[in-house]
PDB file of N, CA and C in Angstrom:
ATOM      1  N   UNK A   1     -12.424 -16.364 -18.528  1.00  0.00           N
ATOM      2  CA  UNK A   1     -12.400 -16.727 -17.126  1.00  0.00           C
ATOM      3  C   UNK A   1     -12.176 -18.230 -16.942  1.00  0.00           C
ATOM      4  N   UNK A   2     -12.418 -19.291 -18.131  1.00  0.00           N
ATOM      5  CA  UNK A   2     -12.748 -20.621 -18.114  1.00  0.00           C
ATOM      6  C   UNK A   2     -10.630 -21.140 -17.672  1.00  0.00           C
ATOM      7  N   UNK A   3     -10.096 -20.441 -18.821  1.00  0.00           N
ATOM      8  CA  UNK A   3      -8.892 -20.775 -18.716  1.00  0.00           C
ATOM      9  C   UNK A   3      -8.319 -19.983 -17.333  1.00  0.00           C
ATOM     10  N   UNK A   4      -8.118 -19.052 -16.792  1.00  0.00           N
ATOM     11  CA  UNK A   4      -7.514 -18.616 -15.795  1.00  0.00           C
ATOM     12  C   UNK A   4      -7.270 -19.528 -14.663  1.00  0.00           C
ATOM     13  N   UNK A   5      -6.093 -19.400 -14.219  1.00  0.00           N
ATOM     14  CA  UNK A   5      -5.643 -20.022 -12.763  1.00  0.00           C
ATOM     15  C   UNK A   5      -5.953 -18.748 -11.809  1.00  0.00           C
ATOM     16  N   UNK A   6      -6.500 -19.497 -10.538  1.00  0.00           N
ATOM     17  CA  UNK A   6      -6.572 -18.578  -9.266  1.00  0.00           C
ATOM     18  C   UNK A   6      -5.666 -19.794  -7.988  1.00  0.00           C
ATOM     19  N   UNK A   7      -4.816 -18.715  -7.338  1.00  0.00           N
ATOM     20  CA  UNK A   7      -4.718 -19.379  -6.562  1.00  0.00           C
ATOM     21  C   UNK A   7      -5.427 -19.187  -4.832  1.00  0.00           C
ATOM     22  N   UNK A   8      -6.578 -18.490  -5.235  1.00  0.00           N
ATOM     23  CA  UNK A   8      -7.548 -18.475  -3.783  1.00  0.00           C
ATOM     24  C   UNK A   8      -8.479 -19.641  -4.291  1.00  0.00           C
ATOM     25  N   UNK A   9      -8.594 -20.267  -3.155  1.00  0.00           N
ATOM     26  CA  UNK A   9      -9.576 -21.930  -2.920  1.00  0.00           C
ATOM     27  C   UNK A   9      -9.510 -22.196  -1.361  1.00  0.00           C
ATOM     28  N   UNK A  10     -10.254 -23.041  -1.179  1.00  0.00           N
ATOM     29  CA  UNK A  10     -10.600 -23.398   0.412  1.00  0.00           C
ATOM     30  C   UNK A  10      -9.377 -23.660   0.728  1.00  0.00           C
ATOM     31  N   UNK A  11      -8.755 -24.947  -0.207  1.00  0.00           N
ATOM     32  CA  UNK A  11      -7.135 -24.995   0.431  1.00  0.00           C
ATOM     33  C   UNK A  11      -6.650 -23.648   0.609  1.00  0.00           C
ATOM     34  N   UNK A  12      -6.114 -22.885  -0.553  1.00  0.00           N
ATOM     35  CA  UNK A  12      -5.505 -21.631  -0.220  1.00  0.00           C
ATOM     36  C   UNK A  12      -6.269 -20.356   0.041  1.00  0.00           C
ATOM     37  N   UNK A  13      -6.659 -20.367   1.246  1.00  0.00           N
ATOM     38  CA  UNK A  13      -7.362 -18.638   1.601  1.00  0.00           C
ATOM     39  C   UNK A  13      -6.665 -17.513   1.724  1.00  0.00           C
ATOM     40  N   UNK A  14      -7.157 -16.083   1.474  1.00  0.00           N
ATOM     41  CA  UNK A  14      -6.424 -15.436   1.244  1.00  0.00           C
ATOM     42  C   UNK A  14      -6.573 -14.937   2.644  1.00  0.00           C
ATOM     43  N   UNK A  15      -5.226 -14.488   3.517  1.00  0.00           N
ATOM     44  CA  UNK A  15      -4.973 -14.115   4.985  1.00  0.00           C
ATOM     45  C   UNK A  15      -5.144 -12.829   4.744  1.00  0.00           C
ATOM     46  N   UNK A  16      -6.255 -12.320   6.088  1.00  0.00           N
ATOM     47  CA  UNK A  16      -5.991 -10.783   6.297  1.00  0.00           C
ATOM     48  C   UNK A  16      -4.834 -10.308   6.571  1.00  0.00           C
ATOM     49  N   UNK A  17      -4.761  -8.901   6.528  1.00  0.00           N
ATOM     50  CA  UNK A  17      -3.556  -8.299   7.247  1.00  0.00           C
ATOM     51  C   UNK A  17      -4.223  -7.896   8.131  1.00  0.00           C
ATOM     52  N   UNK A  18      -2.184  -7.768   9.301  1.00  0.00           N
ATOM     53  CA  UNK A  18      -3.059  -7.516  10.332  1.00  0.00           C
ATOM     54  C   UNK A  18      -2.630  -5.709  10.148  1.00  0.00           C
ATOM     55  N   UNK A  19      -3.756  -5.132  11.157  1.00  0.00           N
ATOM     56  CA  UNK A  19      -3.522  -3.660  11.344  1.00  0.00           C
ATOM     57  C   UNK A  19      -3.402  -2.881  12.276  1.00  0.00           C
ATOM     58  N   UNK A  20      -3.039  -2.112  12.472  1.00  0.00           N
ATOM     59  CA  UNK A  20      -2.516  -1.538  13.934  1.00  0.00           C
ATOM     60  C   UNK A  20      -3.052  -0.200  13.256  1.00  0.00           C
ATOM     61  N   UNK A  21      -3.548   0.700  14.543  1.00  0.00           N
ATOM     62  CA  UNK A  21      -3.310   2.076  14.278  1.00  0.00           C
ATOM     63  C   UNK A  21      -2.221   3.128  15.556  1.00  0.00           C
ATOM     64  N   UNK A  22      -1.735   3.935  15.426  1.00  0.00           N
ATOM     65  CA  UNK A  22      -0.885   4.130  15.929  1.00  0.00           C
ATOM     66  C   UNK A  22      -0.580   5.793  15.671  1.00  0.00           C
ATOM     67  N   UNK A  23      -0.588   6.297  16.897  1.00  0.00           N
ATOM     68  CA  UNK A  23      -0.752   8.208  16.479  1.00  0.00           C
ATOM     69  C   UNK A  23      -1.525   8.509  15.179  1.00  0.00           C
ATOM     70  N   UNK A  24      -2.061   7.674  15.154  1.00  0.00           N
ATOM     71  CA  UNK A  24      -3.001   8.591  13.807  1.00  0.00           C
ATOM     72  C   UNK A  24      -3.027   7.763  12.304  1.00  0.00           C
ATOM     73  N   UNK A  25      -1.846   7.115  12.410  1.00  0.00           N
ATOM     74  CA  UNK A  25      -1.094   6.213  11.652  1.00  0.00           C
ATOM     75  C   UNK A  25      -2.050   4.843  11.040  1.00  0.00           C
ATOM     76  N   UNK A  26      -2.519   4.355  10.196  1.00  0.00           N
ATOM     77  CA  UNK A  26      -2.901   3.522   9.918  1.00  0.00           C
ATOM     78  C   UNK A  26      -1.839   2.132   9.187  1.00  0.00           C
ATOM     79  N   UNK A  27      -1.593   1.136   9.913  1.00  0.00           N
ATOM     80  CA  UNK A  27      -0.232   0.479   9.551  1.00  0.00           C
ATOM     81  C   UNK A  27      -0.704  -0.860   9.055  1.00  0.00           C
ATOM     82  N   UNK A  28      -0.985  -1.737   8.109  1.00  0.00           N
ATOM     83  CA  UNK A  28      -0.682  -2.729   7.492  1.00  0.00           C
ATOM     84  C   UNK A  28       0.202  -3.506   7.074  1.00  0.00           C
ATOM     85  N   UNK A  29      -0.149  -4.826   7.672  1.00  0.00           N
ATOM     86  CA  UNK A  29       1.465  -5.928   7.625  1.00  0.00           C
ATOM     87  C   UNK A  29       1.538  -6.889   6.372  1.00  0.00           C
ATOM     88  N   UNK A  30       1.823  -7.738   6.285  1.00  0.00           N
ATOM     89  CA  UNK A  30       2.345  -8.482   4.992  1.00  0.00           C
ATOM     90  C   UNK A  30       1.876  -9.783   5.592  1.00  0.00           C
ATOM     91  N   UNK A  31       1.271 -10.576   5.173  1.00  0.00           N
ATOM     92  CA  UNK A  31       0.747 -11.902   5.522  1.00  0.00           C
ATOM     93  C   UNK A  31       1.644 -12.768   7.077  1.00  0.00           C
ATOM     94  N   UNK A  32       2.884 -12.590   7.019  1.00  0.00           N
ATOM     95  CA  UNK A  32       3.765 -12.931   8.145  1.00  0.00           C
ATOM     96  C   UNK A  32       3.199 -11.814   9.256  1.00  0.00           C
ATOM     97  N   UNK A  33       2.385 -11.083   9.560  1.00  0.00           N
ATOM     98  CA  UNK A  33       1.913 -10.053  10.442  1.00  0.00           C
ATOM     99  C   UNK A  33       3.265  -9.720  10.943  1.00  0.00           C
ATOM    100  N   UNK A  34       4.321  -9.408  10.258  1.00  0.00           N
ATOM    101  CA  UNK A  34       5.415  -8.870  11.320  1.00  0.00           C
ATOM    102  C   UNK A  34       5.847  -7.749  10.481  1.00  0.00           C
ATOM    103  N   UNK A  35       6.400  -7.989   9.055  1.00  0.00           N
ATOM    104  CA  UNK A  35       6.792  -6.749   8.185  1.00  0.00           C
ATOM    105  C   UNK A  35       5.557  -5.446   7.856  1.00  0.00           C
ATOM    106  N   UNK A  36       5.848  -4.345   7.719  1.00  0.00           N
ATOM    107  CA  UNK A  36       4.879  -3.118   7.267  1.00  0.00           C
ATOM    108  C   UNK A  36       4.964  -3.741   5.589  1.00  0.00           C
ATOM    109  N   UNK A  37       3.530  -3.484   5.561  1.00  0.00           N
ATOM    110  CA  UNK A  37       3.098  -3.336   4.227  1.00  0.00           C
ATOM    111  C   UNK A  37       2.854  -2.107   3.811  1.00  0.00           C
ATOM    112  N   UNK A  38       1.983  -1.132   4.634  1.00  0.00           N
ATOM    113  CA  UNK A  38       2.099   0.204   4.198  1.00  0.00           C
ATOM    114  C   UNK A  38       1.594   0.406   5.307  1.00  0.00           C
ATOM    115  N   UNK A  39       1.510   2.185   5.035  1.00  0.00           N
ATOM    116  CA  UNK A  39       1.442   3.521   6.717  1.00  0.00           C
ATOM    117  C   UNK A  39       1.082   4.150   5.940  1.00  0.00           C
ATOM    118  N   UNK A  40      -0.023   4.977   6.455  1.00  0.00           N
ATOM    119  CA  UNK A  40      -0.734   6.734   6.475  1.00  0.00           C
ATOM    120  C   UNK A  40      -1.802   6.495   7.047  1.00  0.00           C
ATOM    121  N   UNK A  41      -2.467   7.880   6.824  1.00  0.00           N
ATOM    122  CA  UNK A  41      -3.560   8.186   7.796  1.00  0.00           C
ATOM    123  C   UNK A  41      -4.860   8.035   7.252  1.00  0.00           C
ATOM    124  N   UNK A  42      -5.937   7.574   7.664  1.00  0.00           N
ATOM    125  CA  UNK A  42      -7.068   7.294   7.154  1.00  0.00           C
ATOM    126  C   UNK A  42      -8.046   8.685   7.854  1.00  0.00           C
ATOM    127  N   UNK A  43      -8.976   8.833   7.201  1.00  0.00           N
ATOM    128  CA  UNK A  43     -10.050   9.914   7.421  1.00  0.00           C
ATOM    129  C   UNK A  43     -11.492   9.596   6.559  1.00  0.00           C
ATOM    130  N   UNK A  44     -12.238   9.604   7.830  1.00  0.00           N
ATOM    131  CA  UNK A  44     -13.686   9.123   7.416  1.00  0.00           C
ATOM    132  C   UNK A  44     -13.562   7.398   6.550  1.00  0.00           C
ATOM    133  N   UNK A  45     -13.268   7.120   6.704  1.00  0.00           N
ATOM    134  CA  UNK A  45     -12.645   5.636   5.738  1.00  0.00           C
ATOM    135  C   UNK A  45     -11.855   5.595   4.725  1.00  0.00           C
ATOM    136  N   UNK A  46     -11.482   6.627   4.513  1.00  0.00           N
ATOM    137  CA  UNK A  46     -10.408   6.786   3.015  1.00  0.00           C
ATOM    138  C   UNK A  46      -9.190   6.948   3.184  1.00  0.00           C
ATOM    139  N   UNK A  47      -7.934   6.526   2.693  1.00  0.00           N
ATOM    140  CA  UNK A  47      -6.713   7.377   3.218  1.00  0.00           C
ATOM    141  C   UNK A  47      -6.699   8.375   2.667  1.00  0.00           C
ATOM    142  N   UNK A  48      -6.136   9.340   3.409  1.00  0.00           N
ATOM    143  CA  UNK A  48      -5.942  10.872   2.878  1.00  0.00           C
ATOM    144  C   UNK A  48      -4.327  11.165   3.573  1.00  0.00           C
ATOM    145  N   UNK A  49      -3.987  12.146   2.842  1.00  0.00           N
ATOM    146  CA  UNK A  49      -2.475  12.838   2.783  1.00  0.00           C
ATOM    147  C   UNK A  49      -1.240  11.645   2.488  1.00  0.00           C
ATOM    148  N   UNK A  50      -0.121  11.690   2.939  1.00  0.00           N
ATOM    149  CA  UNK A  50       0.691  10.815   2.774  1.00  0.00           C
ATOM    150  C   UNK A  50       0.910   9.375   2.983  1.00  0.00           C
ATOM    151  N   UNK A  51       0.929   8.299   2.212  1.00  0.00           N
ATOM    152  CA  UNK A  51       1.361   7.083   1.969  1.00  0.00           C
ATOM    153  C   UNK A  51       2.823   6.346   1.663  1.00  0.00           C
ATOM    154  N   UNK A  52       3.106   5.207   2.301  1.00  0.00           N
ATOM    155  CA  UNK A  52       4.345   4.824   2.091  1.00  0.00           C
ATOM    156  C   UNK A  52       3.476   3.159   1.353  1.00  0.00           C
ATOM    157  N   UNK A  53       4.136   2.282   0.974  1.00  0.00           N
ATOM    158  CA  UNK A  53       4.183   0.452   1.236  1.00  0.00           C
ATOM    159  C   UNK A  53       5.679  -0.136   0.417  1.00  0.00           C
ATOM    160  N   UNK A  54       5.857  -1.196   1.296  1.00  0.00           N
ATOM    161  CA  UNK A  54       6.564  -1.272   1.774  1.00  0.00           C
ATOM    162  C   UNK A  54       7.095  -3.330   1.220  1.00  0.00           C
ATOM    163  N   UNK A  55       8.619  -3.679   0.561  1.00  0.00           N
ATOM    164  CA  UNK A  55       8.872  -4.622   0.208  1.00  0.00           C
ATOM    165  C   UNK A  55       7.927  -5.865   1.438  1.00  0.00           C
ATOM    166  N   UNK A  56       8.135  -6.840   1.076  1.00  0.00           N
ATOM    167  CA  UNK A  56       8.386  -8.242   2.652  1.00  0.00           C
ATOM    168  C   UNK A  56       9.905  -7.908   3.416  1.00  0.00           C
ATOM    169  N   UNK A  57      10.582  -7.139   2.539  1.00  0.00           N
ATOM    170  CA  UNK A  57      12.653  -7.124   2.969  1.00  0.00           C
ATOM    171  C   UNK A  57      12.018  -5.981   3.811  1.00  0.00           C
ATOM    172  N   UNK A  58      11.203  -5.121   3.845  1.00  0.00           N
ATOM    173  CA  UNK A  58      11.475  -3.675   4.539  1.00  0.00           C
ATOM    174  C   UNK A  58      11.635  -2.582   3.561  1.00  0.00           C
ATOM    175  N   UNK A  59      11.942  -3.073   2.757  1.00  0.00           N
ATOM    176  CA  UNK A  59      12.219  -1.819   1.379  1.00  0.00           C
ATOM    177  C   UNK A  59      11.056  -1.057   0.874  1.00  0.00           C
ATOM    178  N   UNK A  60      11.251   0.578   1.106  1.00  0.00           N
ATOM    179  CA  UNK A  60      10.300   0.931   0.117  1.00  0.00           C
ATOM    180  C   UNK A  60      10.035   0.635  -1.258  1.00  0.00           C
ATOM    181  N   UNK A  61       8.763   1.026  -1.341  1.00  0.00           N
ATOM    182  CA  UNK A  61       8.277   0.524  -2.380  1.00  0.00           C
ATOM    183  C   UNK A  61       7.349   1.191  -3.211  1.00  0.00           C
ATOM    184  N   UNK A  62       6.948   2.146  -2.787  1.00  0.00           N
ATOM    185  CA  UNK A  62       5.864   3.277  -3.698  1.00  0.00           C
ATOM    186  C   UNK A  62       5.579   4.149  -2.264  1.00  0.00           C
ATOM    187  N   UNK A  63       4.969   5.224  -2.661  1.00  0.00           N
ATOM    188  CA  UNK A  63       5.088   6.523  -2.000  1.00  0.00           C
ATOM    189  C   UNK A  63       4.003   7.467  -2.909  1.00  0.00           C
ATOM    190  N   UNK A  64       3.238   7.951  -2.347  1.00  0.00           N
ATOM    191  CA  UNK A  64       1.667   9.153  -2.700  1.00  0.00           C
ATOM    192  C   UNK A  64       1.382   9.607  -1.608  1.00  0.00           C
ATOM    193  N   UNK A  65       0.667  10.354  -2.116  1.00  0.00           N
ATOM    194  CA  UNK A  65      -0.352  10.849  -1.704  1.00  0.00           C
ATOM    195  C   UNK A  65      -1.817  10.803  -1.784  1.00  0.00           C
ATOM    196  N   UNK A  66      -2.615  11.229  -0.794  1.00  0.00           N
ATOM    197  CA  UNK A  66      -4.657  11.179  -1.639  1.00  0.00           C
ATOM    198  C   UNK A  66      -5.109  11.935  -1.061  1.00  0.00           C
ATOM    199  N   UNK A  67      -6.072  12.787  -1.790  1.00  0.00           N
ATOM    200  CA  UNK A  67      -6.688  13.318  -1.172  1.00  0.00           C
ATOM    201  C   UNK A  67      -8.405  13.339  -1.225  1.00  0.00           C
ATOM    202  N   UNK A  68      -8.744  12.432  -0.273  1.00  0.00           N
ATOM    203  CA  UNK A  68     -10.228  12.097  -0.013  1.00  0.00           C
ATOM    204  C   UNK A  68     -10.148  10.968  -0.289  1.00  0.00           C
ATOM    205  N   UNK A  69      -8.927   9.886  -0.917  1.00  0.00           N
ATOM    206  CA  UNK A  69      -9.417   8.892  -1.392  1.00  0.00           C
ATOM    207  C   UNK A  69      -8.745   8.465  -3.216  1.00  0.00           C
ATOM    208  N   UNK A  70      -8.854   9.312  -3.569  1.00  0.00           N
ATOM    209  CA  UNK A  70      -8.129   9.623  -4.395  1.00  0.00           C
ATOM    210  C   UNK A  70      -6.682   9.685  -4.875  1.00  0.00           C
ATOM    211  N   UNK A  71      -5.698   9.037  -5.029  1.00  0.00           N
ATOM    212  CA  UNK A  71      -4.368   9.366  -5.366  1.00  0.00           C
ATOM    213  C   UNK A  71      -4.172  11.218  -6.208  1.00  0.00           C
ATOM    214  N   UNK A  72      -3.342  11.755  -5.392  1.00  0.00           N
ATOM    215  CA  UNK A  72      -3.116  12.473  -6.410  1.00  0.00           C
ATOM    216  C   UNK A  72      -1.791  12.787  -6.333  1.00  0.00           C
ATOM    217  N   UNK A  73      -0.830  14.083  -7.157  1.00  0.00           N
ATOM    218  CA  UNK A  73       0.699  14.359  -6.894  1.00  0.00           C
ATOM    219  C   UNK A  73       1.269  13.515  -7.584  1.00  0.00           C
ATOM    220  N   UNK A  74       2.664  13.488  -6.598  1.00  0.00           N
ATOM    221  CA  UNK A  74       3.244  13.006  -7.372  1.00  0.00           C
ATOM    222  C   UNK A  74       3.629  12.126  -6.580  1.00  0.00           C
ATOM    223  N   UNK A  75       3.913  10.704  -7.478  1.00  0.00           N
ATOM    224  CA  UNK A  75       3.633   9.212  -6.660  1.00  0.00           C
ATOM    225  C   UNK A  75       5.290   8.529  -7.389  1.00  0.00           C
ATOM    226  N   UNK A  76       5.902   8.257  -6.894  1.00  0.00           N
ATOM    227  CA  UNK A  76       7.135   7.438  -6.299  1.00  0.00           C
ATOM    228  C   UNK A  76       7.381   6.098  -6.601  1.00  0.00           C
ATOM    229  N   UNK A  77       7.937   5.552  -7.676  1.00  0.00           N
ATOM    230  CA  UNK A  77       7.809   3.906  -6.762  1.00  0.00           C
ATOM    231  C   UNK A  77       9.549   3.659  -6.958  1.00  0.00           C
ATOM    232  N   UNK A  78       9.878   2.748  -6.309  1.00  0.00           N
ATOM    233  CA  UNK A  78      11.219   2.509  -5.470  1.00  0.00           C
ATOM    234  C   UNK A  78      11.923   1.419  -6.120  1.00  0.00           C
ATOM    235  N   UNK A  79      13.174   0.954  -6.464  1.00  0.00           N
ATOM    236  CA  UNK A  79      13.419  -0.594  -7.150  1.00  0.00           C
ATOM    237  C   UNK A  79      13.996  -0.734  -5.836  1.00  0.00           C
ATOM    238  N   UNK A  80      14.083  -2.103  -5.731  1.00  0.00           N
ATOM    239  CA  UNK A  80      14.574  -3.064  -4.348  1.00  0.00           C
ATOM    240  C   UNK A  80      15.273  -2.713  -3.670  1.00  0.00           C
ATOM    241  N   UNK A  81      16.349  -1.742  -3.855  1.00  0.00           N
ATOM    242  CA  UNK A  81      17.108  -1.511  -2.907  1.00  0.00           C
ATOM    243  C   UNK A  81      16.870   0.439  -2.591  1.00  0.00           C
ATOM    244  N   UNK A  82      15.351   1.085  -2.864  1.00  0.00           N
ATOM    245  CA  UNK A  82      15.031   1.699  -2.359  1.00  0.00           C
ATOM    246  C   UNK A  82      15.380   2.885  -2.760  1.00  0.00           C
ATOM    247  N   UNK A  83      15.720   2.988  -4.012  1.00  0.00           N
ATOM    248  CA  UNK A  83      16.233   4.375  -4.853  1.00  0.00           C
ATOM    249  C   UNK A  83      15.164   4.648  -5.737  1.00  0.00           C
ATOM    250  N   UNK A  84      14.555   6.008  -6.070  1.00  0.00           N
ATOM    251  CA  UNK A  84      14.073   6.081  -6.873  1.00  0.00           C
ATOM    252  C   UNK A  84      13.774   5.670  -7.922  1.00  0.00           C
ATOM    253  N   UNK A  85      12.708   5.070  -8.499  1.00  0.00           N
ATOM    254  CA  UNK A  85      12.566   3.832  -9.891  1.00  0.00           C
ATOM    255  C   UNK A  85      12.246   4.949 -10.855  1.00  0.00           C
ATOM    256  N   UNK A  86      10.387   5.381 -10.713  1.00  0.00           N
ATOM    257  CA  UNK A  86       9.909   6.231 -11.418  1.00  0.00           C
ATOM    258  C   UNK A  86       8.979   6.946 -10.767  1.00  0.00           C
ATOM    259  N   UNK A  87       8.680   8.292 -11.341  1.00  0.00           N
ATOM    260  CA  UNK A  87       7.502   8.909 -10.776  1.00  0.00           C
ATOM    261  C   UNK A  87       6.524   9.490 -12.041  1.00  0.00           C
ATOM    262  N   UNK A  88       5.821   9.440 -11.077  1.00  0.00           N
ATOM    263  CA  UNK A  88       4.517   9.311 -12.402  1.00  0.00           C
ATOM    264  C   UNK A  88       3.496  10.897 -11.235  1.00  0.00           C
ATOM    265  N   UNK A  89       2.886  11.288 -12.020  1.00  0.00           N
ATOM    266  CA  UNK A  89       2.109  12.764 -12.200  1.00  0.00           C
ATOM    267  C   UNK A  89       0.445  12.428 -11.749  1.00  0.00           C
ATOM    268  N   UNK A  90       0.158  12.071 -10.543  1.00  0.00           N
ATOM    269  CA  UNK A  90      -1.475  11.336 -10.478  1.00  0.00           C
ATOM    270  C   UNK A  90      -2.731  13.004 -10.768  1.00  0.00           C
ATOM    271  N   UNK A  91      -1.780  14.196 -10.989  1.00  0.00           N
ATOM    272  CA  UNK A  91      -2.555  15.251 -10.896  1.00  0.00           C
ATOM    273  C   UNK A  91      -3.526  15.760  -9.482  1.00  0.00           C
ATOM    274  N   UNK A  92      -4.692  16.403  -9.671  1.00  0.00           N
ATOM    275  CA  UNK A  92      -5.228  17.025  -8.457  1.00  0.00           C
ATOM    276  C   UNK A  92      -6.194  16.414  -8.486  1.00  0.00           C
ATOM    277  N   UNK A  93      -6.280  15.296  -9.197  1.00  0.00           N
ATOM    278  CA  UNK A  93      -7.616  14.313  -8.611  1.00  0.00           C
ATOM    279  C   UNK A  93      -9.102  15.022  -9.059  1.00  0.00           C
ATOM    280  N   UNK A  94      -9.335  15.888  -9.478  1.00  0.00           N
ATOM    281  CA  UNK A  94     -10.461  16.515  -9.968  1.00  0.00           C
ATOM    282  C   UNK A  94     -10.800  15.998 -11.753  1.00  0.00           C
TER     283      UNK A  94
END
């Protein structure tokens, strides 16, 4: 821990995002509060069912599912210009 760089310090704080909810929608922005960082639906405090997030460009960027909280299925992630990268197997979460 002695050697590590951080760059959170009083000078640099780390900015919330901002969040909107919206039909059901739970939406998170990217430090500029203007781009989506990610969308889905939250339940009881957890996200549950479908997930997107999302480049600073707008570009997808990974894609799941959860259920309760949990990732499970099958999860997506995107290279920059939004084509399938890889998908990976998160299973049924049990």
């Amino acid at each position: 821990m002695k050697n590590e760089k951080c760059d959170i310090s009083p000078n640099h704080p780390v900015k919330e995002k901002k969040i909107e909810r919206i039909d059901g929608y739970t939406i998170k922005y990217h430090a500029n509060g203007k781009t989506m960082w990610s969308k889905g639906k939250m339940v009881y405090g957890e996200p549950d069912g479908y997930w997107e997030w999302y480049r600073l460009d707008g570009v997808i960027k990974r894609s799941g599912h959860f259920s309760k909280g949990k990732p499970i299925g099958e999860w997506i992630t995107y290279d920059s210009q939004g084509k399938k990268y890889k998908v990976t197997d998160r299973g049924t979460g049990e």
